[in-house]
N, C-alpha and C. Protein backbone atom coordinates (compact mmCIF):
# COMPACT_ATOMS: atom_id res chain seq x y z
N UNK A 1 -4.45 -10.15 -16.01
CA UNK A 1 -4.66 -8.82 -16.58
C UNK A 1 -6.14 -8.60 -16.88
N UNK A 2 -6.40 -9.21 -17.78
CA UNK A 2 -8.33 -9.56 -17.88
C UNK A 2 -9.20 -11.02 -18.49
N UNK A 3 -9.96 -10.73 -18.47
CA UNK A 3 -10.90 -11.92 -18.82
C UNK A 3 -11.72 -11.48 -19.29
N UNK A 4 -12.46 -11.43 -20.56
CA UNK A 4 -13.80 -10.43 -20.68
C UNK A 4 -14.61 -11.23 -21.55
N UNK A 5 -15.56 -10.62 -22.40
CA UNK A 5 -16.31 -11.46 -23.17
C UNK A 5 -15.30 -10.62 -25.05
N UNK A 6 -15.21 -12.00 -25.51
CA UNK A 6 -14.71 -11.49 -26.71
C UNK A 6 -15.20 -10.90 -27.82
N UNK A 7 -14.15 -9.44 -28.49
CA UNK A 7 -14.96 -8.78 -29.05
C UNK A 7 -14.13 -8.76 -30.07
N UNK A 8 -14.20 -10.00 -31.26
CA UNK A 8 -13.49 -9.87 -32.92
C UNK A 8 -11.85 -10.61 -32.20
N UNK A 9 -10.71 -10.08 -33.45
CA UNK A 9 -9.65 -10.69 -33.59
C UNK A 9 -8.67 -9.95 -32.49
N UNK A 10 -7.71 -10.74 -31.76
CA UNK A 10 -6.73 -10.49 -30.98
C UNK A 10 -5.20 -10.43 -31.35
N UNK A 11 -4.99 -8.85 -31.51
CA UNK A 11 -3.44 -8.90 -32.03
C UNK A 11 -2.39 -8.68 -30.88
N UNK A 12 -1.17 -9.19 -31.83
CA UNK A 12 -0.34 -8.72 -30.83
C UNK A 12 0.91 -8.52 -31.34
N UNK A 13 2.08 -7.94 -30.45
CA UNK A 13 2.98 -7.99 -31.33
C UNK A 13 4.42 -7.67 -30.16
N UNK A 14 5.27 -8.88 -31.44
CA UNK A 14 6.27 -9.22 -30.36
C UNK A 14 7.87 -8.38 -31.43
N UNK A 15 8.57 -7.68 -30.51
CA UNK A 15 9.62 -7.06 -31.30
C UNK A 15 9.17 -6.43 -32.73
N UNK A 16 7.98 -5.92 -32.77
CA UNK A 16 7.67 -5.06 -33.31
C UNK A 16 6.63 -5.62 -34.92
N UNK A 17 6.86 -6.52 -34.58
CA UNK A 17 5.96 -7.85 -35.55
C UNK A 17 4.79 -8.11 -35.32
N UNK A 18 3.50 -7.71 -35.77
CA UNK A 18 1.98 -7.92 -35.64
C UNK A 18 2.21 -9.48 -36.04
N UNK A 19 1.02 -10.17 -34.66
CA UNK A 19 0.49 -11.33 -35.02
C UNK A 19 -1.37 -11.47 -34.94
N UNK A 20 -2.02 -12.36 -35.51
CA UNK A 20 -3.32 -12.43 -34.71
C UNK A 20 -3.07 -13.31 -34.04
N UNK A 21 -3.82 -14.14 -33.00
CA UNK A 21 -3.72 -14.84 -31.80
C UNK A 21 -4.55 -16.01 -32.23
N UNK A 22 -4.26 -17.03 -32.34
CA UNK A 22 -4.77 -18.38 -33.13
C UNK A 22 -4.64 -19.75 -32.28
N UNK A 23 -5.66 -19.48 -30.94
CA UNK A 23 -5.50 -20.66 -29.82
C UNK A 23 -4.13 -19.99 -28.90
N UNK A 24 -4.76 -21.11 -27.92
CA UNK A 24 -3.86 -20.58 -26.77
C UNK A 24 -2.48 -20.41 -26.94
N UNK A 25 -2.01 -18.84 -26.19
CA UNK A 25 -0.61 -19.07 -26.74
C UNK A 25 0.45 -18.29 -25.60
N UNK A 26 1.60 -18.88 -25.33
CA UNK A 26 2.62 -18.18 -24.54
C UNK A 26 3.53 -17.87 -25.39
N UNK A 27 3.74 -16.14 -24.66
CA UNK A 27 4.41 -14.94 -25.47
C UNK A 27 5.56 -14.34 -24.50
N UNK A 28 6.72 -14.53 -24.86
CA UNK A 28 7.83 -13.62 -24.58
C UNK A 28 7.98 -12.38 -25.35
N UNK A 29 9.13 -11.41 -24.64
CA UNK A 29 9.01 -10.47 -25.23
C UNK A 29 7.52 -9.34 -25.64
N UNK A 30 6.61 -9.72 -24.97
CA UNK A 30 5.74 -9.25 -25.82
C UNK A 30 5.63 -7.63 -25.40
N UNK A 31 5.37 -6.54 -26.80
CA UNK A 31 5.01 -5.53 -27.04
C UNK A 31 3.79 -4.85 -26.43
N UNK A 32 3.02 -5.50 -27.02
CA UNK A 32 1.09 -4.82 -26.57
C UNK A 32 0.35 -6.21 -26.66
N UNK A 33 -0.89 -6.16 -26.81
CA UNK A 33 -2.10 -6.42 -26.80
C UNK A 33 -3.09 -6.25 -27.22
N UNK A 34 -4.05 -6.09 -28.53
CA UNK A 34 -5.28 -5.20 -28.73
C UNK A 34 -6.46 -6.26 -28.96
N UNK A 35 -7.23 -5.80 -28.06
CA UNK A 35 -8.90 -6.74 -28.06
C UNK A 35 -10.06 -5.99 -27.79
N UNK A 36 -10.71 -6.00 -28.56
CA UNK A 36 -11.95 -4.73 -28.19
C UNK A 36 -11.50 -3.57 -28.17
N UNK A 37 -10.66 -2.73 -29.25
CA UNK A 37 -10.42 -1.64 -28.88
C UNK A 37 -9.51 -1.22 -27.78
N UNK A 38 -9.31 -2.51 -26.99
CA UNK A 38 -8.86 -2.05 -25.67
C UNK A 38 -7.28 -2.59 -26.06
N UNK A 39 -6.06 -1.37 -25.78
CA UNK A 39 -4.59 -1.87 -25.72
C UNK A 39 -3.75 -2.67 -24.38
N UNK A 40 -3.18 -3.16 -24.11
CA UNK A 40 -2.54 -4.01 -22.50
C UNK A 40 -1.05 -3.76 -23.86
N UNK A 41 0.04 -2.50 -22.37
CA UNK A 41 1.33 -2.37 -23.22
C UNK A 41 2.16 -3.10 -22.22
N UNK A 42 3.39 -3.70 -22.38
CA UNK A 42 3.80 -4.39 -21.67
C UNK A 42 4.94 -3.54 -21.42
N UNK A 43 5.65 -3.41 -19.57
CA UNK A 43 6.77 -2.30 -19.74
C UNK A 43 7.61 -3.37 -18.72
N UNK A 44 7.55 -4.43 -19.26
CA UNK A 44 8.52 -5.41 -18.00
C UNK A 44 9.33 -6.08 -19.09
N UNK A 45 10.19 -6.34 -19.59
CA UNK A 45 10.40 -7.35 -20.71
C UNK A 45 10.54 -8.52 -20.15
N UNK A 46 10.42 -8.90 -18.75
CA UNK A 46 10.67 -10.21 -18.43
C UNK A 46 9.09 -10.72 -17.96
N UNK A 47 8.42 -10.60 -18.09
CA UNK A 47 6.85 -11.32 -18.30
C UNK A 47 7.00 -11.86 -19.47
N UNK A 48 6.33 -13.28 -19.03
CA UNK A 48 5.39 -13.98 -20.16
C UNK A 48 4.30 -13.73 -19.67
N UNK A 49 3.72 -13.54 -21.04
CA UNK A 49 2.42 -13.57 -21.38
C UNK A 49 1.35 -14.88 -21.77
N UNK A 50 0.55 -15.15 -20.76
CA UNK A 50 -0.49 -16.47 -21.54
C UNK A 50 -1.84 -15.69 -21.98
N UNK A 51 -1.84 -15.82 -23.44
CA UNK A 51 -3.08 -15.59 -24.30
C UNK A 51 -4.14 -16.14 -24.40
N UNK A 52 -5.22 -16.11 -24.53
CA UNK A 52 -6.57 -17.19 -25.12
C UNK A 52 -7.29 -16.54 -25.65
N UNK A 53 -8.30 -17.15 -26.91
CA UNK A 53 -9.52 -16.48 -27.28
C UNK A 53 -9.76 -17.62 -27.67
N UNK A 54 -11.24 -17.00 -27.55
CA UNK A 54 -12.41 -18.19 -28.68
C UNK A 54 -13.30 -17.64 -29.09
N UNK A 55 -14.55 -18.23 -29.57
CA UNK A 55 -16.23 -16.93 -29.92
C UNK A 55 -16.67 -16.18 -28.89
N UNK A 56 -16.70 -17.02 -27.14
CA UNK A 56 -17.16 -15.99 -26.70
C UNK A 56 -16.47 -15.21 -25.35
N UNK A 57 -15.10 -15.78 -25.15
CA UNK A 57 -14.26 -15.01 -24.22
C UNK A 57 -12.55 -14.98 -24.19
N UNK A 58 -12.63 -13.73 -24.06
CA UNK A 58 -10.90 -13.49 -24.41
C UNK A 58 -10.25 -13.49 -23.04
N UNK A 59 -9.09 -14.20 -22.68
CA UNK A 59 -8.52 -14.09 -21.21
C UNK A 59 -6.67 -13.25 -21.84
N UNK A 60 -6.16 -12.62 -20.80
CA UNK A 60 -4.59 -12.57 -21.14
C UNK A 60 -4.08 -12.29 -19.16
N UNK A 61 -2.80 -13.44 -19.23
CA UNK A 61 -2.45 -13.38 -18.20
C UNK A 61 -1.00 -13.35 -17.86
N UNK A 62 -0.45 -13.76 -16.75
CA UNK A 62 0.88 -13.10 -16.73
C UNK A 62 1.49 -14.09 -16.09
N UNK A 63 2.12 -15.13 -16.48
CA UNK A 63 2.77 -16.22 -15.78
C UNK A 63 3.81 -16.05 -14.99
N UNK A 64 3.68 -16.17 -13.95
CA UNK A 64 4.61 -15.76 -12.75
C UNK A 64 5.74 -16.99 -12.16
N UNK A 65 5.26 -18.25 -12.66
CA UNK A 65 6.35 -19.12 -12.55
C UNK A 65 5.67 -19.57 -11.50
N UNK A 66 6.69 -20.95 -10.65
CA UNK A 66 6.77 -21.59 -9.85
C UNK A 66 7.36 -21.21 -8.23
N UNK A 67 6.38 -20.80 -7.39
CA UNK A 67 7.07 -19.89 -6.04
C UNK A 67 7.92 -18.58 -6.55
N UNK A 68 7.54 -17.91 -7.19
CA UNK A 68 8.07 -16.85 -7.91
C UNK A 68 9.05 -16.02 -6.01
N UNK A 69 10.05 -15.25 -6.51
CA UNK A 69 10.63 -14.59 -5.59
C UNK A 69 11.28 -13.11 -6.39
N UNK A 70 11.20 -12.44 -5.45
CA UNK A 70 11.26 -10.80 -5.97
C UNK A 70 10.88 -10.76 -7.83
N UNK A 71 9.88 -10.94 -8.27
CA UNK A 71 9.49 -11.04 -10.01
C UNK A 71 8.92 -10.37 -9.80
N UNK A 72 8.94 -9.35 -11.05
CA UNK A 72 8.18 -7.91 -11.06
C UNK A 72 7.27 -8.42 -12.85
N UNK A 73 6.36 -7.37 -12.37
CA UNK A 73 5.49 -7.17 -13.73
C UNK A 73 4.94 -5.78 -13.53
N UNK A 74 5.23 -5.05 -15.06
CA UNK A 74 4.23 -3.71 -15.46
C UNK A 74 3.68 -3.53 -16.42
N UNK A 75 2.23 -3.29 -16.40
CA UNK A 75 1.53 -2.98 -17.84
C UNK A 75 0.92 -1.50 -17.59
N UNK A 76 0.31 -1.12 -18.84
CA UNK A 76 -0.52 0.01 -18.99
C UNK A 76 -1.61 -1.02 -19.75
N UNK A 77 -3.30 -0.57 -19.18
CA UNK A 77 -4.29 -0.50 -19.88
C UNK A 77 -4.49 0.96 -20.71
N UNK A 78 -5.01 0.59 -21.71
CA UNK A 78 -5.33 2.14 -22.95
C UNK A 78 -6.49 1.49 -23.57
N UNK A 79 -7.67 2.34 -23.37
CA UNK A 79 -9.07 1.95 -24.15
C UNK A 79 -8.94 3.01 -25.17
N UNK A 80 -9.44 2.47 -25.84
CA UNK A 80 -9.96 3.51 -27.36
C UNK A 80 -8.81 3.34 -27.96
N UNK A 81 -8.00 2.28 -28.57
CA UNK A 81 -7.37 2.13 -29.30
C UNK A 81 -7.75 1.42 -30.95
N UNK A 82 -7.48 2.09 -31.77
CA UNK A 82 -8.40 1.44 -32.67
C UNK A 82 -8.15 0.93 -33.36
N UNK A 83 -6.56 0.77 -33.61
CA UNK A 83 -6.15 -0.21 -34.89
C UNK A 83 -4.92 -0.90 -34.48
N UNK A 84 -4.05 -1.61 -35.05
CA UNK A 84 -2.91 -2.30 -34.61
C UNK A 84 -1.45 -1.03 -34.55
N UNK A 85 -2.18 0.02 -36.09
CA UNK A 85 -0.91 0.81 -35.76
C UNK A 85 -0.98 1.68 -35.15
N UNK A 86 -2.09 2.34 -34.41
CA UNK A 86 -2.31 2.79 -33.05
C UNK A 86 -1.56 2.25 -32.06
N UNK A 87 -1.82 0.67 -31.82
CA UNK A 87 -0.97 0.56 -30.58
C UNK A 87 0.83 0.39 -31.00
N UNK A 88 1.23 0.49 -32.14
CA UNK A 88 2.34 0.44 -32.53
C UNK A 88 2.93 1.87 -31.92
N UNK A 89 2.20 2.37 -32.90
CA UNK A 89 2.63 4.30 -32.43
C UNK A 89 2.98 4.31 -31.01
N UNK A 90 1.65 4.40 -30.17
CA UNK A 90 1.97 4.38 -28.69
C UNK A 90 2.75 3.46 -28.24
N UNK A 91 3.25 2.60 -28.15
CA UNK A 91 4.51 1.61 -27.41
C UNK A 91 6.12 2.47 -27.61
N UNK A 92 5.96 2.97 -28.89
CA UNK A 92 6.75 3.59 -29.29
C UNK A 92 7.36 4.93 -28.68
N UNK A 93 6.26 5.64 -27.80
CA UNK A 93 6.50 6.50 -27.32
C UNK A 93 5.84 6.48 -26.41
N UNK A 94 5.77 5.64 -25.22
CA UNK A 94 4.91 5.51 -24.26
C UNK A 94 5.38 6.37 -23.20
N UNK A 95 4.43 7.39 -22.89
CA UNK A 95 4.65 8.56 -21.90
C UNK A 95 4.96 7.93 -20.28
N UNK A 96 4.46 7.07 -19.79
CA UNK A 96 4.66 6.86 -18.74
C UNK A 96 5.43 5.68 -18.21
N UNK A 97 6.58 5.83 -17.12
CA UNK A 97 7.84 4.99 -16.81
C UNK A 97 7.64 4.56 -15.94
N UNK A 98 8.25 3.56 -15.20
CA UNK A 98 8.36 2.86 -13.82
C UNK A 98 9.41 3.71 -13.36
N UNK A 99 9.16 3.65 -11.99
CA UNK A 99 10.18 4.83 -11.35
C UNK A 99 10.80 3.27 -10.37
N UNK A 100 9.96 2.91 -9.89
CA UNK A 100 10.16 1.87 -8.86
C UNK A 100 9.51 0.37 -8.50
N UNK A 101 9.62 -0.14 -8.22
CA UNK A 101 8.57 -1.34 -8.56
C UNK A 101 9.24 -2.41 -7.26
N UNK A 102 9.12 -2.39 -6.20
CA UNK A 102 10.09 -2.84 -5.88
C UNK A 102 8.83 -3.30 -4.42
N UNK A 103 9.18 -4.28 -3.25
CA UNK A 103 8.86 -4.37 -1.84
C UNK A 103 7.98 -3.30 -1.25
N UNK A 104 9.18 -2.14 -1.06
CA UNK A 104 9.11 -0.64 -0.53
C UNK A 104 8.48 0.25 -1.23
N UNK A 105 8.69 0.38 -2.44
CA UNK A 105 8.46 1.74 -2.72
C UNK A 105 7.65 1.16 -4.74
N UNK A 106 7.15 1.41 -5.22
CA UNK A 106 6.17 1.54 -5.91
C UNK A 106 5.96 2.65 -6.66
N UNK A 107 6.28 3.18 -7.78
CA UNK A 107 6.23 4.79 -8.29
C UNK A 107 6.23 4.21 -9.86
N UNK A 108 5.21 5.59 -10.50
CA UNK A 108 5.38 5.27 -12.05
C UNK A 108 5.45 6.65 -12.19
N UNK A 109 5.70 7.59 -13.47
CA UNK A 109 5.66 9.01 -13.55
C UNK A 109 4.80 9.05 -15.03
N UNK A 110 4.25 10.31 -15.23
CA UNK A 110 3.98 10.29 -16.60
C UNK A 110 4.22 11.66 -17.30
N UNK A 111 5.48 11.19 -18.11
CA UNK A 111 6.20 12.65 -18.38
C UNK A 111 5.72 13.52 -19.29
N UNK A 112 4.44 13.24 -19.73
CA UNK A 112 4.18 14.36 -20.58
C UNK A 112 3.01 15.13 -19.60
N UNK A 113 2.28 14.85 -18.68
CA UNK A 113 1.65 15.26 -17.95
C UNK A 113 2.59 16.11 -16.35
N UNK A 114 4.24 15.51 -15.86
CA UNK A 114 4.92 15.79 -15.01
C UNK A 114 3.93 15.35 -13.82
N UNK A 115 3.41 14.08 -13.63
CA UNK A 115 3.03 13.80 -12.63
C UNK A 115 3.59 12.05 -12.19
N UNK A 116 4.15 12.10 -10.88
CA UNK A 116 4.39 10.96 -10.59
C UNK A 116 3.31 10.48 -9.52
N UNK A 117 3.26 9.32 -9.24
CA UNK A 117 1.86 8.62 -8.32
C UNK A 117 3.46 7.58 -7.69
N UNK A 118 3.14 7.52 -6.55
CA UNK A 118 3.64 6.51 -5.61
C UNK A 118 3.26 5.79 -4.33
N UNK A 119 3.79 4.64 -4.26
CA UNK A 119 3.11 4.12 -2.82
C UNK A 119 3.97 3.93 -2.21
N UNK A 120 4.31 4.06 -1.02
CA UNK A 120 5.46 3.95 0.05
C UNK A 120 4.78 2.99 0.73
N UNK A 121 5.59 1.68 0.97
CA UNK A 121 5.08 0.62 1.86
C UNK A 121 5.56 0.86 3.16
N UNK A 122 6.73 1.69 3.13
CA UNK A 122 7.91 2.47 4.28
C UNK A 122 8.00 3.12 4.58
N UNK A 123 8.60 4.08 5.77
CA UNK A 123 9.19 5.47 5.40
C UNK A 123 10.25 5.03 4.52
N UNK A 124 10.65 5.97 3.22
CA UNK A 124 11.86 5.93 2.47
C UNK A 124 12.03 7.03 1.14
N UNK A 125 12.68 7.04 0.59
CA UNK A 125 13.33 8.22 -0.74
C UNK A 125 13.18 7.39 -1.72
N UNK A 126 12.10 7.89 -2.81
CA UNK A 126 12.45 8.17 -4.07
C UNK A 126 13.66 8.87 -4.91
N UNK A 127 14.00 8.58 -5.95
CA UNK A 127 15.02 9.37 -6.77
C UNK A 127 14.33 8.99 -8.26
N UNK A 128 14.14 10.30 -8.48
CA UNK A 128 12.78 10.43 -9.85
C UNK A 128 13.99 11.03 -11.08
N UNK A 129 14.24 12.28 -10.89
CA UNK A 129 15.50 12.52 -12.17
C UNK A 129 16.00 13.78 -11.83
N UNK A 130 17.35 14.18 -12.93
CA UNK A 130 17.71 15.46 -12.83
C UNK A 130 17.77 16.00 -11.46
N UNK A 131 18.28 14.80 -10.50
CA UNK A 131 18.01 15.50 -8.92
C UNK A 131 17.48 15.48 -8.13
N UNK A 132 16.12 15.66 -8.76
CA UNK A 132 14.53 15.43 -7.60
C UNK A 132 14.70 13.72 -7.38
N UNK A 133 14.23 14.34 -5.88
CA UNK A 133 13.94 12.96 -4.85
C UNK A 133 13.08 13.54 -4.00
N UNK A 134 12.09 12.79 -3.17
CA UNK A 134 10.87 12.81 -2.82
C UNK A 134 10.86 11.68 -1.44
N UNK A 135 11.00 12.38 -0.19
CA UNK A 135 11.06 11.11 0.60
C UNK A 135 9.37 11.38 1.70
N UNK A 136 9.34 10.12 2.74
CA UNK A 136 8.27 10.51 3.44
C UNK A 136 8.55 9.37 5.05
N UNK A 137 8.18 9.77 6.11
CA UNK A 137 8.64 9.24 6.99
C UNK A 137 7.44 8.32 7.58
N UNK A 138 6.07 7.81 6.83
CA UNK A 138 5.35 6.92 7.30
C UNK A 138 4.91 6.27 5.45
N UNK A 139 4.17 5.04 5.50
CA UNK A 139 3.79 4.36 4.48
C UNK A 139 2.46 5.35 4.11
N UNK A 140 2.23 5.72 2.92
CA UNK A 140 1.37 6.31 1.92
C UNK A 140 1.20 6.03 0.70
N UNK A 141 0.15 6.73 0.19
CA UNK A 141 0.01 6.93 -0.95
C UNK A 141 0.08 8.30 -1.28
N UNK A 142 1.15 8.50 -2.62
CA UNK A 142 0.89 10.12 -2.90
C UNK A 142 0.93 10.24 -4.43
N UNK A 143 0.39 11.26 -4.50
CA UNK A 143 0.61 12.22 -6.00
C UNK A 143 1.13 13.06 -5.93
N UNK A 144 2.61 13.49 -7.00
CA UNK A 144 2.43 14.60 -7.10
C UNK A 144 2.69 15.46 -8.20
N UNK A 145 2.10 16.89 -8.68
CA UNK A 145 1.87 17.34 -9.66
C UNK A 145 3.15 18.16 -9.78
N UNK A 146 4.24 17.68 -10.19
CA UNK A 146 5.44 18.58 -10.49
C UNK A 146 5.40 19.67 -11.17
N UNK A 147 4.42 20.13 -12.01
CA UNK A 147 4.50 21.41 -12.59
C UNK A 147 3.92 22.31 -11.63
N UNK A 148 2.53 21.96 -10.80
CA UNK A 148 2.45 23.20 -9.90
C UNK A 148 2.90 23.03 -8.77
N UNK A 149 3.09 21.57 -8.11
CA UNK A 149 4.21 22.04 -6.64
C UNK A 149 3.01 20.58 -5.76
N UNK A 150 1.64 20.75 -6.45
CA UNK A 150 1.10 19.75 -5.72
C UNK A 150 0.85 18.56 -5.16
N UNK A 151 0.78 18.52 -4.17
CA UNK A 151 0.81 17.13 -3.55
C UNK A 151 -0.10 16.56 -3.40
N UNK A 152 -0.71 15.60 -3.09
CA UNK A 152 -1.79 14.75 -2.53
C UNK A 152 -1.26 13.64 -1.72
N UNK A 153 -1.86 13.02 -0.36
CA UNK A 153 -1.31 11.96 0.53
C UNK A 153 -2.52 12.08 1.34
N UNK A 154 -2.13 10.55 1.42
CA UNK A 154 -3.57 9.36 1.72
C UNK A 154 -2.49 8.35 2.48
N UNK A 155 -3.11 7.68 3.81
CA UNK A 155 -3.06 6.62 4.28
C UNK A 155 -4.04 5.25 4.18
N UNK A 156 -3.17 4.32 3.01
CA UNK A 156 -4.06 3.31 2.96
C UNK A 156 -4.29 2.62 4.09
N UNK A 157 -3.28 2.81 4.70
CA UNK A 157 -3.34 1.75 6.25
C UNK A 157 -4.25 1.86 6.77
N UNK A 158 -5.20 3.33 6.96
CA UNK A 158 -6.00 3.20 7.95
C UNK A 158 -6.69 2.72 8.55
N UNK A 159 -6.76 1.43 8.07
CA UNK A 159 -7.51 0.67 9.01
C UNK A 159 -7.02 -0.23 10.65
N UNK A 160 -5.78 0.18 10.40
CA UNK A 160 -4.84 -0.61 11.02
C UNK A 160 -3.51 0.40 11.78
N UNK A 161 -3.49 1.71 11.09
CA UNK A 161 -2.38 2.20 11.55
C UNK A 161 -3.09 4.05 11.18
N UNK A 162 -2.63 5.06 12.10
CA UNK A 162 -3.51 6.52 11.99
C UNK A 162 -2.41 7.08 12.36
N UNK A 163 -0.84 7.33 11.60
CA UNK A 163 -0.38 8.78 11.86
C UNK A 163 -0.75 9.76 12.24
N UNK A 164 -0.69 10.36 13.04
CA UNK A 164 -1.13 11.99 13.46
C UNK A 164 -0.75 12.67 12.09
N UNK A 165 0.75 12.91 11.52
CA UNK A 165 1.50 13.42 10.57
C UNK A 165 2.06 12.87 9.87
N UNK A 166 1.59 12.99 8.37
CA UNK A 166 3.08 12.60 7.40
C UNK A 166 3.70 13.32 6.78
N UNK A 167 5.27 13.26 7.24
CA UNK A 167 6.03 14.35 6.51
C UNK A 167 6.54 13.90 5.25
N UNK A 168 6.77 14.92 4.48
CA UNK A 168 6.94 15.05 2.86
C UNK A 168 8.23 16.11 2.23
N UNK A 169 9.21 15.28 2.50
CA UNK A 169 10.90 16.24 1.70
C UNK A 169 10.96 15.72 -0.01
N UNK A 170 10.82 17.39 -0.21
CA UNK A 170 11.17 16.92 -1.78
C UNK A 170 12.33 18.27 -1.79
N UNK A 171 13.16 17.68 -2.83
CA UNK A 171 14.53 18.46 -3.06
C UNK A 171 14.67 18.64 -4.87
N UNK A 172 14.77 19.40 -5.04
CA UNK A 172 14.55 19.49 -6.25
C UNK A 172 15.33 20.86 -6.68
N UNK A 173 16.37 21.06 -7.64
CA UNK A 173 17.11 22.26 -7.98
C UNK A 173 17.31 23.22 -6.91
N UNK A 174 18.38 22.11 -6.34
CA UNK A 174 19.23 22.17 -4.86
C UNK A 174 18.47 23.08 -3.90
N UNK A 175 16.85 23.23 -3.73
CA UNK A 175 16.21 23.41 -2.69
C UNK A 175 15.67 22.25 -1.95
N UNK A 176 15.23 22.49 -0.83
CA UNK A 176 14.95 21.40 -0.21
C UNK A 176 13.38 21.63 0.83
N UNK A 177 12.49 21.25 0.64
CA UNK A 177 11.00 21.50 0.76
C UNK A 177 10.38 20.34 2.09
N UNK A 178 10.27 20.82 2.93
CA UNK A 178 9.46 19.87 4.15
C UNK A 178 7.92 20.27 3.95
N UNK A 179 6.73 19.82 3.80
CA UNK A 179 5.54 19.52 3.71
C UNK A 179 5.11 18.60 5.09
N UNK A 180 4.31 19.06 5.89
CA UNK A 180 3.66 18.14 7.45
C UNK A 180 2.20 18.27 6.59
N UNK A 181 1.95 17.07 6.57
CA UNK A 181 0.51 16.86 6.32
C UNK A 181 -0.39 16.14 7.04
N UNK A 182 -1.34 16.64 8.20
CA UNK A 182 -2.26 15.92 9.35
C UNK A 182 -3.04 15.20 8.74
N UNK A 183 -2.94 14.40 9.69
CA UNK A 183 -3.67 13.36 8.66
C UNK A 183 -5.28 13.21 8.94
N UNK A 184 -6.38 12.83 8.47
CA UNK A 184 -7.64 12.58 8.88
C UNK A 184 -8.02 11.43 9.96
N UNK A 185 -8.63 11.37 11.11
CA UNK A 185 -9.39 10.17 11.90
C UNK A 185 -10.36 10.33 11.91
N UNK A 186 -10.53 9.24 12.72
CA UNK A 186 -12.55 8.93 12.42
C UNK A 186 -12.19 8.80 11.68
N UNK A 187 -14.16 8.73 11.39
CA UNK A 187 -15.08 8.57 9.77
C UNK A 187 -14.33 8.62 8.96
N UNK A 188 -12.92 10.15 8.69
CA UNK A 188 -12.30 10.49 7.65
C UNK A 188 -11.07 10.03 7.44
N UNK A 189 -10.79 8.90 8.16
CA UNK A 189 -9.57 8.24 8.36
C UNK A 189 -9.45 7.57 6.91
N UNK A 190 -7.79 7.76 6.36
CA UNK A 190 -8.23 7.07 4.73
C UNK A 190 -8.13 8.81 3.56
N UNK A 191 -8.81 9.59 3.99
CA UNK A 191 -9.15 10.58 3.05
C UNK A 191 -7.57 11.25 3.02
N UNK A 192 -7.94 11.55 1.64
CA UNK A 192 -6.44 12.39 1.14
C UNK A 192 -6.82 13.53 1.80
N UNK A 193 -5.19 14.15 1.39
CA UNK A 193 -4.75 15.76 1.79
C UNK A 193 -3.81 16.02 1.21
N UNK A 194 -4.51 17.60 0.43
CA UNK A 194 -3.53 18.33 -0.58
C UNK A 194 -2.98 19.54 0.22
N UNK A 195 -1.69 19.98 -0.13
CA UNK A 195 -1.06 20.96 -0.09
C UNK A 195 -0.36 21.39 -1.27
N UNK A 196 0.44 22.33 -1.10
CA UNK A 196 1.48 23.09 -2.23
C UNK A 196 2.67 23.34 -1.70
N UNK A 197 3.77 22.90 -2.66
CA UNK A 197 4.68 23.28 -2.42
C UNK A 197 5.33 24.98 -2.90
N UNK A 198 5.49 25.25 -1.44
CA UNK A 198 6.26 26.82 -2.03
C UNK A 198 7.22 26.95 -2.75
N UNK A 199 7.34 27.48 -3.80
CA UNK A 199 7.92 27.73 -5.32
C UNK A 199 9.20 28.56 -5.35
């Protein structure tokens, strides 16, 4: 997760219990993180956590086991956090969810903003909520802004793979929306492309 240079005391807190961090330490369950101002929220409950500090560097990492197979991990970084019950508050109501986490498909949303971000390793369908699903028939990266309709899509592949087109079905309060988005070559191979969905 990080390694940095250490700045003061390292809290943390497991099932809702503040600790400080006193030598190296492995953490189940764990809640958050706060070091330098900076929060690490944990949204996997099956990570352990390995801790360290000393005077002059703080590490926190994520033990993945022995030949790990399909093991997932999710965090949020949050800077400008400034006290322990800061990061209490926020865990508490943490705006943004895992949609997917998986081989294929990759999605988090953040519901107070109505924007989901996803990566399609596939062509394949999302199923986000209340209905909406979001599919695409080549591997991307997309955004999109559910309150105004917007999309964004990017091919990370490009170095290796240049769709002409990626198509984009989103269905949402039993309409059903096709989006063709050309994609960039050459030089601009890689660069996003926004459209709108008609309303």
């Amino acid at each position: 997760m990080n390694q940095c240079n250490a700045a003061g005391a390292v809290q943390y807190s497991v099932g809702g219990k503040t600790t400080e961090l006193k030598g190296p330490k492995s953490v189940l369950n764990l809640d958050w993180i706060v070091q330098g101002k900076i929060g690490y929220f944990n949204l996997d409950p099956t990570s352990t956590f390995e801790l360290a500090s000393d005077s002059s560097l703080f590490s926190a990492n994520i033990n993945h086991g022995v030949n790990p197979t399909d093991k997932t991990y999710a965090y949020i970084v949050k800077p400008g956090v400034q006290s322990t019950g800061d990061a209490s508050k926020y865990f508490k109501s943490i705006p943004v969810s895992v949609l997917s986490n998986t081989n294929s498909i990759q999605a988090v949303r953040h519901k107070n903003l109505n924007i989901t971000e996803i990566l399609f390793y596939q062509s394949g369908v999302l199923k986000i909520s209340n209905g909406k699903t979001i599919s695409v028939d080549a591997p991307c990266a997309l955004l999109w802004k559910e309150s105004t309709g917007v999309i964004t899509v990017a091919n990370p592949n490009c170095e290796s793979s240049n769709p002409k087109e990626i198509h984009v079905t989103v269905s949402e309060n039993g309409k059903t929306s096709i989006l063709s988005f050309e994609m960039p070559v050459g030089v601009y191979s890689g660069s996003s492309v926004t459209k709108k969905l008609n309303k």
